[in-house]
Protein backbone atom coordinates (compact mmCIF):
# COMPACT_ATOMS: atom_id res chain seq x y z
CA UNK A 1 -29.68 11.82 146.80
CA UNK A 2 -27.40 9.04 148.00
CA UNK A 3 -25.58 9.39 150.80
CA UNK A 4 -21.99 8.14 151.81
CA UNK A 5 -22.00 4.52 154.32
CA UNK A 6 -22.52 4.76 157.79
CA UNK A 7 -24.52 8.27 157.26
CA UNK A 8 -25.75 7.69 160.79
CA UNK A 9 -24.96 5.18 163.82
CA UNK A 10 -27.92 3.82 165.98
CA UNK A 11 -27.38 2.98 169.40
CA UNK A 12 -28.42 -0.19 170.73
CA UNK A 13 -28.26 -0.68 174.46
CA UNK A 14 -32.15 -2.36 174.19
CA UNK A 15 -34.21 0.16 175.00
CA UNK A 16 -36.11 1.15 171.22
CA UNK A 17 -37.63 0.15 168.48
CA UNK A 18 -34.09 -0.21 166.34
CA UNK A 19 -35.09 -1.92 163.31
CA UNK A 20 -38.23 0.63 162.37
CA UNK A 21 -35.40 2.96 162.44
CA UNK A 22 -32.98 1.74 160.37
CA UNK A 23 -35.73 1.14 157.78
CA UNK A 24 -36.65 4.67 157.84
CA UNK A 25 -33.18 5.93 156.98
CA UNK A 26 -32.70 3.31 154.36
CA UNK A 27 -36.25 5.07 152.82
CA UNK A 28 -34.55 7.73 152.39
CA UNK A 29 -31.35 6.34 150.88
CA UNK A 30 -29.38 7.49 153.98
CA UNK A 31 -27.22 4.06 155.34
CA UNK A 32 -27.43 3.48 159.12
CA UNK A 33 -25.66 1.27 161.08
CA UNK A 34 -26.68 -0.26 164.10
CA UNK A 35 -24.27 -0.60 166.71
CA UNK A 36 -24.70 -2.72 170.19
CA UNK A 37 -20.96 -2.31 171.74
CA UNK A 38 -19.99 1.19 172.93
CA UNK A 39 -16.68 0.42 171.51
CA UNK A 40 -17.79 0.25 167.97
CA UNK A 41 -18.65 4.00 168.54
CA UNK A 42 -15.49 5.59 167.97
CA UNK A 43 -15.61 6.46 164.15
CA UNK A 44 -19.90 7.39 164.32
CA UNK A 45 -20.06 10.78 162.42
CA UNK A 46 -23.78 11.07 163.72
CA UNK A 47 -25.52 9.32 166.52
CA UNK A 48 -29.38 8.35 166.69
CA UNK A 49 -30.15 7.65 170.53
CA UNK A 50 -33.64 5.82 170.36
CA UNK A 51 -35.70 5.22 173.52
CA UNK A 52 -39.13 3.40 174.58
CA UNK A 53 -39.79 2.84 178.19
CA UNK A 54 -39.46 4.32 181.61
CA UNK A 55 -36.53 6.95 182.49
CA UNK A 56 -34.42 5.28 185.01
CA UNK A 57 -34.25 1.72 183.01
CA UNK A 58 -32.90 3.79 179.72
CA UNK A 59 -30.42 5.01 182.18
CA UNK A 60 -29.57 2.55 183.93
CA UNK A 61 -29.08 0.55 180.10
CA UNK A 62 -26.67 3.48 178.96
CA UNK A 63 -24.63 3.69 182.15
CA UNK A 64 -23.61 -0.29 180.92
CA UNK A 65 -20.62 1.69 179.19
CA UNK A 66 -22.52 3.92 176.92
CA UNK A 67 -22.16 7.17 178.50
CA UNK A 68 -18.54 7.93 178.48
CA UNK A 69 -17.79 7.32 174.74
CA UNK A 70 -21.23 8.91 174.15
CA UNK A 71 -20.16 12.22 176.28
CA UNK A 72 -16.77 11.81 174.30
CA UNK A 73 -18.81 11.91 170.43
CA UNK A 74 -21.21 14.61 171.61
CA UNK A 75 -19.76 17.07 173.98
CA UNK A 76 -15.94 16.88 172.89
CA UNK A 77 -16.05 16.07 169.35
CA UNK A 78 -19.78 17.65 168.82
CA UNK A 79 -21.15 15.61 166.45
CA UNK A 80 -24.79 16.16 165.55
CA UNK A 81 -26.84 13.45 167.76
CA UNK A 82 -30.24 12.98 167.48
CA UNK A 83 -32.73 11.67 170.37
CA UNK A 84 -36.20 10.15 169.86
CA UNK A 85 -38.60 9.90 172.66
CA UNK A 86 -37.25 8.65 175.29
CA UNK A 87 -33.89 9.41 173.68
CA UNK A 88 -34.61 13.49 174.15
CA UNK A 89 -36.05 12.98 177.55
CA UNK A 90 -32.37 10.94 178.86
CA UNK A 91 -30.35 14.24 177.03
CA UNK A 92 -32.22 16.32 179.76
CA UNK A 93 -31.04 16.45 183.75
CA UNK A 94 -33.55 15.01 185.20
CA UNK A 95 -37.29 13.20 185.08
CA UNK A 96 -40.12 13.27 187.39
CA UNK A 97 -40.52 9.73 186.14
CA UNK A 98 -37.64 8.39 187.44
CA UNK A 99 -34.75 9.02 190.23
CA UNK A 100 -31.41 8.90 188.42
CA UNK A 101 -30.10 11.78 186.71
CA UNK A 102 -30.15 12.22 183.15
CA UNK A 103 -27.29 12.71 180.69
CA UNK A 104 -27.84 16.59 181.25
CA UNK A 105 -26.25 17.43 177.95
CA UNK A 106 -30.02 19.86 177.12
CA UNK A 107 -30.39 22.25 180.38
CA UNK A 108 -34.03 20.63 180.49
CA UNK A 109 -36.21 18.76 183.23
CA UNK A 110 -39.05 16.09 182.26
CA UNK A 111 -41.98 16.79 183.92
CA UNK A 112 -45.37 15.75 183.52
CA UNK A 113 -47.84 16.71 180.56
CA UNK A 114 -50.03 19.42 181.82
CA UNK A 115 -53.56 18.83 180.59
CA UNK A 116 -54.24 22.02 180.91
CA UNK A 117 -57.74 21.32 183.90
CA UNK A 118 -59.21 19.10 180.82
CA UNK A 119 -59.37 16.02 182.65
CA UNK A 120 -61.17 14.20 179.70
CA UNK A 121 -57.62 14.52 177.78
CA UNK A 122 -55.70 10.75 178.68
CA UNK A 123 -52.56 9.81 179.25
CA UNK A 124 -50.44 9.39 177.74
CA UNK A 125 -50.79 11.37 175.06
CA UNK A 126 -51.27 9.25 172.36
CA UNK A 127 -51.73 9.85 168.42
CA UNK A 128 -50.91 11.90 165.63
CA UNK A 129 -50.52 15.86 166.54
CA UNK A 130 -49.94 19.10 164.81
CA UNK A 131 -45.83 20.18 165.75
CA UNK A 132 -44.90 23.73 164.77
CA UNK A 133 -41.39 25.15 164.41
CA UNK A 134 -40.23 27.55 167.25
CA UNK A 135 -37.54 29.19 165.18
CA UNK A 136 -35.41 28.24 161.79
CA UNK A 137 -34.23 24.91 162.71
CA UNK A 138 -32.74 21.84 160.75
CA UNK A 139 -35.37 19.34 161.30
CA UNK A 140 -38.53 20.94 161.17
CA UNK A 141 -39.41 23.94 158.90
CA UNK A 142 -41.47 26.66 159.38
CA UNK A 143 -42.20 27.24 155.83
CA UNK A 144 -43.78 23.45 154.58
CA UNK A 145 -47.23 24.01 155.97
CA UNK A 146 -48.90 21.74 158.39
CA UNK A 147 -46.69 18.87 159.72
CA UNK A 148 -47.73 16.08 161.91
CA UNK A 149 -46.49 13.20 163.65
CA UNK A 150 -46.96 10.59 165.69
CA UNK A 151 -46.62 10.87 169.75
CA UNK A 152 -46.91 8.13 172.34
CA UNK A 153 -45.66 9.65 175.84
CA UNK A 154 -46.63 10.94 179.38
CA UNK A 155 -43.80 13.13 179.96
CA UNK A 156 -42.61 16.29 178.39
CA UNK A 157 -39.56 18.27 178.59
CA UNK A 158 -39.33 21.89 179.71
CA UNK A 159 -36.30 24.31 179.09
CA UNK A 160 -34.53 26.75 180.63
CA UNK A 161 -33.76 28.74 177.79
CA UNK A 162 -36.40 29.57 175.24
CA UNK A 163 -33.44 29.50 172.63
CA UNK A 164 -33.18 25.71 173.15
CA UNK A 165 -36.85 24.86 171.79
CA UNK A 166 -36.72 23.37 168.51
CA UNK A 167 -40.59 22.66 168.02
CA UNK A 168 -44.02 22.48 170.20
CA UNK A 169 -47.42 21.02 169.88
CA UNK A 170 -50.39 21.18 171.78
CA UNK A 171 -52.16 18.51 174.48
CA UNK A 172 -54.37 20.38 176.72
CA UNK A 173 -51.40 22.76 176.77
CA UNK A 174 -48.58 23.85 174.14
CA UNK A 175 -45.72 22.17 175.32
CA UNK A 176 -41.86 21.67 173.91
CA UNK A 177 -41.83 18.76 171.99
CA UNK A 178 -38.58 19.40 170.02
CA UNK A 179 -34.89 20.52 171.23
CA UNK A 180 -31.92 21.92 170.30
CA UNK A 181 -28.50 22.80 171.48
CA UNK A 182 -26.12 23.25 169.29
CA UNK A 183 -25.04 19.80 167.92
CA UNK A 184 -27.86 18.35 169.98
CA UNK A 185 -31.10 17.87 169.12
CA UNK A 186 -34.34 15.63 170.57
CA UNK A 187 -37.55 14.88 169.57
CA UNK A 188 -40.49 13.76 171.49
CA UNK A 189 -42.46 12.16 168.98
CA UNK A 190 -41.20 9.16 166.81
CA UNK A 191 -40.03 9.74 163.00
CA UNK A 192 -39.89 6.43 162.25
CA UNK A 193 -43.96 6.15 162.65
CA UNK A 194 -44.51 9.62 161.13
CA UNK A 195 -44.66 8.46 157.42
CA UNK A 196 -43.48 11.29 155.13
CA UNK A 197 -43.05 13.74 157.66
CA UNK A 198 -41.11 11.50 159.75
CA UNK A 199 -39.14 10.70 156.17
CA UNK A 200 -38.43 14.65 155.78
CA UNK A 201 -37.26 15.13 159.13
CA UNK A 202 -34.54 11.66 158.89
CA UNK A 203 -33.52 12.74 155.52
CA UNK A 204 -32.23 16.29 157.06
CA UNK A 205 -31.04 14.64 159.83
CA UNK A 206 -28.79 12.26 157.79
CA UNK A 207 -27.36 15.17 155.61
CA UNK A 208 -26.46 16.98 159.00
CA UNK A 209 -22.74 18.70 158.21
CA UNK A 210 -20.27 16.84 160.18
């Protein structure tokens, strides 16, 4: 199904993979626009906020002007925003990685992974994993059978309220490795790298009501 232009609006402030996820949009015949000037933000109708790296430098790279017009889309005019990776962990408070607060919009702290006493289990957790829907959600269904994807990270997010887990897998331990509030939503693994799984889940992000 083809969607209408600027379906979704990528943020650029350098710190992901940008281009792997445009292409995975445009898979999917959803268009996405990539946009590297907080003031070309004003007319997004959903945001993608991609992230690779340590905590504090994706901070530090959003508080170059990004955060006000991004509180503005997301917490006043509630658009649906999507995080990847490091994207999910800088909608939480805070990070045991890093010193700077978060954008705090998911009431969430990023903490370690716990390996659960198996020390033979490295970080970070790298590879293809097993995710399993917490509760009806719009991104991953409980009712598709298996669905993997693909994970490259050390940290992991933990919620205050059960309600706001969107998925989990399992690393030693079963940890949260989706999220959800409201118009918000992360993801700890990466889409883009998660062939058709990853497809599925940017399709129904892209047809998001907004």
């Amino acid at each position: 199904m083809a969607m209408h232009a600027s379906d979704v609006t990528i943020v650029d402030c350098g710190i992901g993979n940008i281009k792997s996820v445009q292409r995975m949009f445009e898979a999917v015949d959803a268009s996405a626009r990539i946009v590297d000037d907080p003031a070309d933000l004003h007319d997004a109708r959903r945001l993608l906020l991609p992230g690779v790296g340590a905590f504090d430098a994706g901070m530090r790279a959003l508080a170059q002007g990004w955060i006000e017009p991004l509180n503005r889309l997301v917490l006043e005019r509630r658009i649906p925003v999507l995080g990847i990776c490091l994207g999910m962990q800088l909608m939480c408070r805070r990070s045991e990685e890093g010193e700077l607060p978060g954008l705090g919009w998911i009431a969430a702290d990023v903490v370690e992974i716990d390996r659960g006493g198996n020390s033979a289990l490295k970080l970070p957790h790298m590879g293809w994993a097993v995710v399993t829907a917490a509760r009806p959600n719009p991104l991953v269904p409980s009712d598709e059978g298996e669905q993997r994807f693909y994970h490259v990270h050390r940290y992991r997010a933990v919620c205050d309220a059960p309600d706001d887990v969107l998925c989990t897998t399992t690393y030693g331990t079963t940890f949260v490795t989706g999220v959800q509030h409201d118009n918000i939503l992360g993801l700890q693994f990466h889409p883009e790298k998660s062939h058709r799984f990853g497809m599925d889940v940017m399709r129904r992000f892209a047809a998001l009501p907004c």
